[in-house]
C-alpha atoms as a PDB file:
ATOM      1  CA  UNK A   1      46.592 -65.785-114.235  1.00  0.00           C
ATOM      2  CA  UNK A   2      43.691 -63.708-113.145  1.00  0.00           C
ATOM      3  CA  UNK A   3      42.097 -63.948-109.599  1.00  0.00           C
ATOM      4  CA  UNK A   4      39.174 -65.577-111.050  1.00  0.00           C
ATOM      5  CA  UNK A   5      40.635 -67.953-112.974  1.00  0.00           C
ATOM      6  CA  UNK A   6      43.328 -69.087-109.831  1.00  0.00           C
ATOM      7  CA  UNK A   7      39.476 -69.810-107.740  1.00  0.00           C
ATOM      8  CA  UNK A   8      38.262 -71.422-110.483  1.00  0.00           C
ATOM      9  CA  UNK A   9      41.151 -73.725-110.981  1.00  0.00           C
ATOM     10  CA  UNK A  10      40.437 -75.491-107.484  1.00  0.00           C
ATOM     11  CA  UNK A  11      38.378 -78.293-107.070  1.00  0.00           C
ATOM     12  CA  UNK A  12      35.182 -77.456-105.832  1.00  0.00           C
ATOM     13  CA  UNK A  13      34.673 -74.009-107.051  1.00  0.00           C
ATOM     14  CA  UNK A  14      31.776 -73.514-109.826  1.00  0.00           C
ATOM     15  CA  UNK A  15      32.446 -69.946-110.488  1.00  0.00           C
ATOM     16  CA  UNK A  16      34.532 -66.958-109.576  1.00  0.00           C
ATOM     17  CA  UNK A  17      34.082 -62.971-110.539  1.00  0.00           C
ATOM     18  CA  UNK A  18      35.952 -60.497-109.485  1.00  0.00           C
ATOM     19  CA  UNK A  19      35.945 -57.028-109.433  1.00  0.00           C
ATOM     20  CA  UNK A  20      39.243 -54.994-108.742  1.00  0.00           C
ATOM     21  CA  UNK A  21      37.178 -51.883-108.769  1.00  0.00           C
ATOM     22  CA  UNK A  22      35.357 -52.899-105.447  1.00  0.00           C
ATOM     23  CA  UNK A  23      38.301 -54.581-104.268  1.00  0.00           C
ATOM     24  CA  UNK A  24      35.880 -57.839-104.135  1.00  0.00           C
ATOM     25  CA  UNK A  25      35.541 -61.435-104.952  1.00  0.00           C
ATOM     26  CA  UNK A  26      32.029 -63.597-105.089  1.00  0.00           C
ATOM     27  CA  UNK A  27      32.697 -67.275-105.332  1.00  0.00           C
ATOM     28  CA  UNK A  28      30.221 -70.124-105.920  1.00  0.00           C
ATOM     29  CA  UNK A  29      31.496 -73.070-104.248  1.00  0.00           C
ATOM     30  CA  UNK A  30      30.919 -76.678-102.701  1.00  0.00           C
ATOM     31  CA  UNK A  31      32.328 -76.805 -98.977  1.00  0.00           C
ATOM     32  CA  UNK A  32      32.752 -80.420 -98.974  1.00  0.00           C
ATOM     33  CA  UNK A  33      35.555 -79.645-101.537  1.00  0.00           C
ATOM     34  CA  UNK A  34      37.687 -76.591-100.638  1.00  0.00           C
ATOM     35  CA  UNK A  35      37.547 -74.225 -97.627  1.00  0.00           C
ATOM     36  CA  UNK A  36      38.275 -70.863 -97.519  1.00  0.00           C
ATOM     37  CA  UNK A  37      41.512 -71.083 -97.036  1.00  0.00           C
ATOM     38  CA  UNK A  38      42.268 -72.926-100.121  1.00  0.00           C
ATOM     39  CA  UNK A  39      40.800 -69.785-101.402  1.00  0.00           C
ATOM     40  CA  UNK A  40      42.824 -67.411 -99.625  1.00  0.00           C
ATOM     41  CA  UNK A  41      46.191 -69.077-101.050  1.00  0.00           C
ATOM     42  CA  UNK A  42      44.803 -68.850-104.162  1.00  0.00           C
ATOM     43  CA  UNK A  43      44.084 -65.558-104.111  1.00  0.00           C
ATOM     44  CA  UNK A  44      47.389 -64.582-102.392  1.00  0.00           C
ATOM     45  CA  UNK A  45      49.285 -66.634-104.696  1.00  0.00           C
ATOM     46  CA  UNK A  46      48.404 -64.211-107.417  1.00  0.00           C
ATOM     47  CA  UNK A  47      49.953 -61.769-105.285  1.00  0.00           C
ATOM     48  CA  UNK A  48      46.659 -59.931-103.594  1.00  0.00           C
ATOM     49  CA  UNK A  49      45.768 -59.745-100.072  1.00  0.00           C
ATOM     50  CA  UNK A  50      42.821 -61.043 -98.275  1.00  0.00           C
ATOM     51  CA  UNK A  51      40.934 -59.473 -95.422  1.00  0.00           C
ATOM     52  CA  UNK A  52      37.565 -60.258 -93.773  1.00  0.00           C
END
């Protein structure tokens, strides 16, 4: 599953892109339903690494 697809797959999230290239991910989302660290596991689940 792609990075994008593992956001979008939460509850919550309206849209996902991601760019490998840049190393980057822009989310739309609704905080009342996830947080980022719903996000983060997400992301880490597909075996990436997040930093701030």
């Amino acid at each position: 599953m792609l990075v994008s697809e593992a956001l979008e797959a939460l509850e919550g999230v309206q849209k996902a892109q991601a760019s490998h290239q840049r190393g980057v991910v822009e989310v739309e989302y609704d905080p009342s339903k996830t947080d980022d660290e719903a996000m983060k596991r997400a992301i880490e689940g597909e075996g990436f690494t997040v930093t701030d």
